[in-house]
Protein backbone atom coordinates (compact mmCIF):
# COMPACT_ATOMS: atom_id res chain seq x y z
CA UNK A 1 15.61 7.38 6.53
CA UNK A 2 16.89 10.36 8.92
CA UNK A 3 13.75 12.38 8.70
CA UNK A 4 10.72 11.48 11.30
CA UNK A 5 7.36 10.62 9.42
CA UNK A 6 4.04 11.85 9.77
CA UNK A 7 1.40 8.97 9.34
CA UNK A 8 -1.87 9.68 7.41
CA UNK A 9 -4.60 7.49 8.89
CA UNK A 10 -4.71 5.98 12.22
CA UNK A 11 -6.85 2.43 11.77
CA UNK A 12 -5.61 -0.90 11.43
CA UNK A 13 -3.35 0.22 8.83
CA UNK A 14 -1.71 3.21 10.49
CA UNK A 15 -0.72 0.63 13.29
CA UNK A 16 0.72 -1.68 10.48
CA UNK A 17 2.54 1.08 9.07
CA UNK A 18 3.86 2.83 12.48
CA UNK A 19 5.18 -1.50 13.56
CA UNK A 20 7.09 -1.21 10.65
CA UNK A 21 8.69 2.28 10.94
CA UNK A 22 9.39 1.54 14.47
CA UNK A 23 10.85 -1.96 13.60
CA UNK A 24 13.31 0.18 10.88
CA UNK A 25 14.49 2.69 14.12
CA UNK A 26 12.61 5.11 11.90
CA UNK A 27 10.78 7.83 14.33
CA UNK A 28 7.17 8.50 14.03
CA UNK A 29 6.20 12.46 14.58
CA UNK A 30 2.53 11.10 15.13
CA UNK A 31 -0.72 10.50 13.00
CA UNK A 32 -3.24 11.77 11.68
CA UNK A 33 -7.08 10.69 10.92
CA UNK A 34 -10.38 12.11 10.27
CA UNK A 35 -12.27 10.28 13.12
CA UNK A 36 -12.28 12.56 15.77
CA UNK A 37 -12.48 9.58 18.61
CA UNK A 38 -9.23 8.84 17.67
CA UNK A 39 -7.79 12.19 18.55
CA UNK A 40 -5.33 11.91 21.67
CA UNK A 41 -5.37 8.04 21.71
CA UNK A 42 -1.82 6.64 22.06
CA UNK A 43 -0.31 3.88 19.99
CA UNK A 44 2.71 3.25 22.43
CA UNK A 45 3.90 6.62 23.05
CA UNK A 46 2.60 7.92 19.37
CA UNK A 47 -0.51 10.02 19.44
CA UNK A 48 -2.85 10.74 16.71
CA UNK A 49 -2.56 14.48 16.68
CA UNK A 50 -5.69 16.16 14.74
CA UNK A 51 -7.52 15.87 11.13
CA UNK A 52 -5.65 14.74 8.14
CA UNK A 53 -6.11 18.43 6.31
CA UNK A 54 -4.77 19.96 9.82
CA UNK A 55 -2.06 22.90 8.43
CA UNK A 56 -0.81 23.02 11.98
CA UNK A 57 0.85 19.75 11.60
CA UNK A 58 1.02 19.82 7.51
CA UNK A 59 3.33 22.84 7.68
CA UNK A 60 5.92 20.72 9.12
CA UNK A 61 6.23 18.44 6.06
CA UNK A 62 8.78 18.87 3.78
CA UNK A 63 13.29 18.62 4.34
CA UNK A 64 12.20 17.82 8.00
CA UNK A 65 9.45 15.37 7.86
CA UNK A 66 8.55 12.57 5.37
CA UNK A 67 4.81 11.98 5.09
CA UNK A 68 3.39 7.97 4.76
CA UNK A 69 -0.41 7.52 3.56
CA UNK A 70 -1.87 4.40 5.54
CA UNK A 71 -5.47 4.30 4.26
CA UNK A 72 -7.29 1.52 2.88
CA UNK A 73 -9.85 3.26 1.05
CA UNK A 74 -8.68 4.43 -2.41
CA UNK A 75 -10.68 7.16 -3.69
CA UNK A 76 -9.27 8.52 -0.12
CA UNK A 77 -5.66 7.73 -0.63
CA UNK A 78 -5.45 8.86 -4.28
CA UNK A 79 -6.95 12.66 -2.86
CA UNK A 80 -4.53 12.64 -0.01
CA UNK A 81 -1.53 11.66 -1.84
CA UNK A 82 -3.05 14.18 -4.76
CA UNK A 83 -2.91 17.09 -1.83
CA UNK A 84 0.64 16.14 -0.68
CA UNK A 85 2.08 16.17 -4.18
CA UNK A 86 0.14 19.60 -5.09
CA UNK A 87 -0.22 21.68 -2.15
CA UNK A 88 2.91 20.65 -0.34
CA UNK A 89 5.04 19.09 -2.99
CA UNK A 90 6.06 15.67 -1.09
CA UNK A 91 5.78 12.55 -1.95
CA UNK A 92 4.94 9.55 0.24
CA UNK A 93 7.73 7.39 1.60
CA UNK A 94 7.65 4.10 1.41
CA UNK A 95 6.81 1.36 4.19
CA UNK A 96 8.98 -1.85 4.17
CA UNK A 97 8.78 -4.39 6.42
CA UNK A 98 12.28 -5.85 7.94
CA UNK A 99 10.89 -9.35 6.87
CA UNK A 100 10.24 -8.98 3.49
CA UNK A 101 12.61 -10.25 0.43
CA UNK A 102 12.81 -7.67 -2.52
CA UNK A 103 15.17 -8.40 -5.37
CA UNK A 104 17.62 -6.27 -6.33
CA UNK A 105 16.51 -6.27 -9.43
CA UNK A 106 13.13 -5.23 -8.65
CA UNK A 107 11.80 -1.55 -9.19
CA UNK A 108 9.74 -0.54 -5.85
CA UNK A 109 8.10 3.29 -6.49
CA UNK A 110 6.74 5.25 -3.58
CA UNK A 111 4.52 5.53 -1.17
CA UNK A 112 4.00 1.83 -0.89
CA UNK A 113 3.33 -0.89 1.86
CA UNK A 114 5.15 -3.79 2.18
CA UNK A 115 3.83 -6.17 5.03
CA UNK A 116 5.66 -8.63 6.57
CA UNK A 117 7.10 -11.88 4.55
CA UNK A 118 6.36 -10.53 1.58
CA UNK A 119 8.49 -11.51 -1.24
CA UNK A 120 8.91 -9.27 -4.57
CA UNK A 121 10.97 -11.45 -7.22
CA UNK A 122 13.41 -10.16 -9.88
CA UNK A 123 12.54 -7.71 -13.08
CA UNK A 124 9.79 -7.15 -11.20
CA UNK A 125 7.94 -3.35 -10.92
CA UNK A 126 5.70 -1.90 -8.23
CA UNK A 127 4.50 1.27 -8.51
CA UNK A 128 3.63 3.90 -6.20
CA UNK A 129 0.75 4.00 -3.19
CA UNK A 130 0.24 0.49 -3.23
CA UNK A 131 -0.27 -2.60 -0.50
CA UNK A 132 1.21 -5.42 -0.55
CA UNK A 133 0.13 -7.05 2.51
CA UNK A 134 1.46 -9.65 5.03
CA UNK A 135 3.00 -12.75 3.19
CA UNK A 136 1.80 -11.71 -0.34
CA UNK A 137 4.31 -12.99 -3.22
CA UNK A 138 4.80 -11.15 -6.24
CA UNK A 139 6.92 -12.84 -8.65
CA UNK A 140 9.43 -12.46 -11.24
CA UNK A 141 8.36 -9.82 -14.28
CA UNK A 142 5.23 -9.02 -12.23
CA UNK A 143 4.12 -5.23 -13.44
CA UNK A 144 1.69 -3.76 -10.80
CA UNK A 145 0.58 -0.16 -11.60
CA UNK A 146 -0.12 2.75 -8.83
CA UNK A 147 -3.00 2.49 -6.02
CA UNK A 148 -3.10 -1.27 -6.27
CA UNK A 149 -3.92 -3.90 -3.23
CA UNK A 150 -2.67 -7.21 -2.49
CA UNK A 151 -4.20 -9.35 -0.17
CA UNK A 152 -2.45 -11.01 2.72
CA UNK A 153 -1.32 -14.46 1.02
CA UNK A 154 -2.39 -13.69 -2.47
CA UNK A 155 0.25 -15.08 -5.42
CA UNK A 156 0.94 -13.06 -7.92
CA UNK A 157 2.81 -15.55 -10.52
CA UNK A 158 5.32 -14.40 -13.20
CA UNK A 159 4.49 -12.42 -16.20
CA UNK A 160 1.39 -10.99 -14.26
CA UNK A 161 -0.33 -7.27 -14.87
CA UNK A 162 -1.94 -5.83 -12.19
CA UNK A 163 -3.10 -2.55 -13.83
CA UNK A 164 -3.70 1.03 -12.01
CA UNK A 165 -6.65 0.61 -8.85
CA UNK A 166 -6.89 -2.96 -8.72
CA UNK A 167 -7.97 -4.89 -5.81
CA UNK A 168 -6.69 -8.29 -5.05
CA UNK A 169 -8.36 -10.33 -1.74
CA UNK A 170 -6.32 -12.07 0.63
CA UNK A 171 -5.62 -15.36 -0.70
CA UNK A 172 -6.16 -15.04 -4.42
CA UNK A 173 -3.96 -17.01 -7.14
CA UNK A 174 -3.51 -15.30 -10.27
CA UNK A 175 -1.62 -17.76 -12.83
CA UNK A 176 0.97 -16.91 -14.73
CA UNK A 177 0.96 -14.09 -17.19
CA UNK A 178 -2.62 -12.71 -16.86
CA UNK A 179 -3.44 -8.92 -17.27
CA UNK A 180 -6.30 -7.34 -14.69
CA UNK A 181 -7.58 -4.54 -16.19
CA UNK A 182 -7.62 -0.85 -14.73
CA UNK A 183 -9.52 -1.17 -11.41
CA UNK A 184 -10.94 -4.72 -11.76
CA UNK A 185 -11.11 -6.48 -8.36
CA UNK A 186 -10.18 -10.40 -7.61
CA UNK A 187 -12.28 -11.63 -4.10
CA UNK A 188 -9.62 -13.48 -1.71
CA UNK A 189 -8.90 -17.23 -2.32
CA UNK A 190 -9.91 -17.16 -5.98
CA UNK A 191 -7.85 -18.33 -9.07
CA UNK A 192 -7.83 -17.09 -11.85
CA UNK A 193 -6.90 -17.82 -14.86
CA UNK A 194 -8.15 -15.62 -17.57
CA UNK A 195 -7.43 -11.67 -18.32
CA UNK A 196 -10.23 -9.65 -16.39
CA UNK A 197 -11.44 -6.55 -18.18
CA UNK A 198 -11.23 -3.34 -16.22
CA UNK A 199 -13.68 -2.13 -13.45
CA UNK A 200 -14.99 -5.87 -13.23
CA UNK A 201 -15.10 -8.17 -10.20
CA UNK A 202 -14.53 -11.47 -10.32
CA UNK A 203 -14.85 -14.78 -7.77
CA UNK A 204 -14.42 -17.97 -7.22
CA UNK A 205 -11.88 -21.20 -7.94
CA UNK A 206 -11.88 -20.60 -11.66
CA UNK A 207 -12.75 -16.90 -11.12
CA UNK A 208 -15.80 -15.91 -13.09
CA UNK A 209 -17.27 -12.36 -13.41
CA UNK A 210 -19.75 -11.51 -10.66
């Protein structure tokens, strides 16, 4: 990547995100976040420069700046990335760690996060403003739609479907060729080993519906 990014969101996952820039010689313009008592702070020698809706800084986006969206929450995500792709006709890079193993045959979309040791097998899709977090295996023929979260640890066995908005905890085991239904959510270190319908959450070692 030649371009400098501009980071959306300045917690815990704007830190993750600018470690793995900086560990890909990729250089960080700054971030941005909502939470005004993050203003000025330094990460290193990265500040976070102003709101996330700031035009000061937005105006620079574009053939000289790459914009990454590093926030947990969602419904926040999907409007940022919506207001990107609209107003100012970007979209999202994505965030790879040096660490993790991606197939060449797999299909990795945009915007996403890919934590350390993660490992994405072959014939396998991701698709675009997802996380994938630290050690997380997805494996061969896995389909995981747009906005979706994996948990740190979580195993994602072949054949899986992880459809659009779904949440998977830190941990979780979901056997081989299961579908998860449009926004369901999985709590971390359960297995399960049924379909789960969309918007439902489910728990435990069988996971049942909560």
């Amino acid at each position: 990547m030649e371009n400098p990014v501009l980071i959306f969101g300045a917690g815990d996952l704007g830190v993750q995100a600018l470690d793995i820039f900086r560990r890909n010689n990729v250089l960080v313009y700054g971030l941005l976040d909502d939470h005004k008592e993050l203003h000025g702070k330094e990460f290193g020698d990265v500040s976070v420069l102003g709101d996330t809706d700031d035009t000061g800084f937005l105006s620079i986006l574009g053939s000289k700046c790459e914009a990454f969206v590093a926030i947990g929450e969602r419904s926040v995500r999907e409007r940022i990335v919506e207001a990107l792709n609209d107003d100012y006709k970007i979209m999202p890079v994505n965030a790879i760690h040096d660490s993790a193993i991606i197939s060449d045959m797999a299909l990795i979309g945009h915007g996403n996060l890919i934590g350390a040791r993660v490992v994405i097998g072959a014939k396998s899709k991701i698709g675009h403003h997802c996380l994938v977090q630290t050690a997380a295996v997805v494996d061969t023929s896995v389909e995981v739609g747009d906005f979706v979260t994996i948990g740190a640890g979580a195993v994602i066995n072949d054949r899986v479907k992880l459809n659009n908005g779904v949440f998977i905890g830190s941990g979780a085991i979901i056997v081989a060729g299961i579908e998860i239904g449009k926004n369901a959510r999985v709590g971390a270190g359960s297995v399960v080993v049924e379909n789960i319908p969309a918007g439902a959450t489910y728990f435990g070692n069988p996971a049942k519906k909560i």
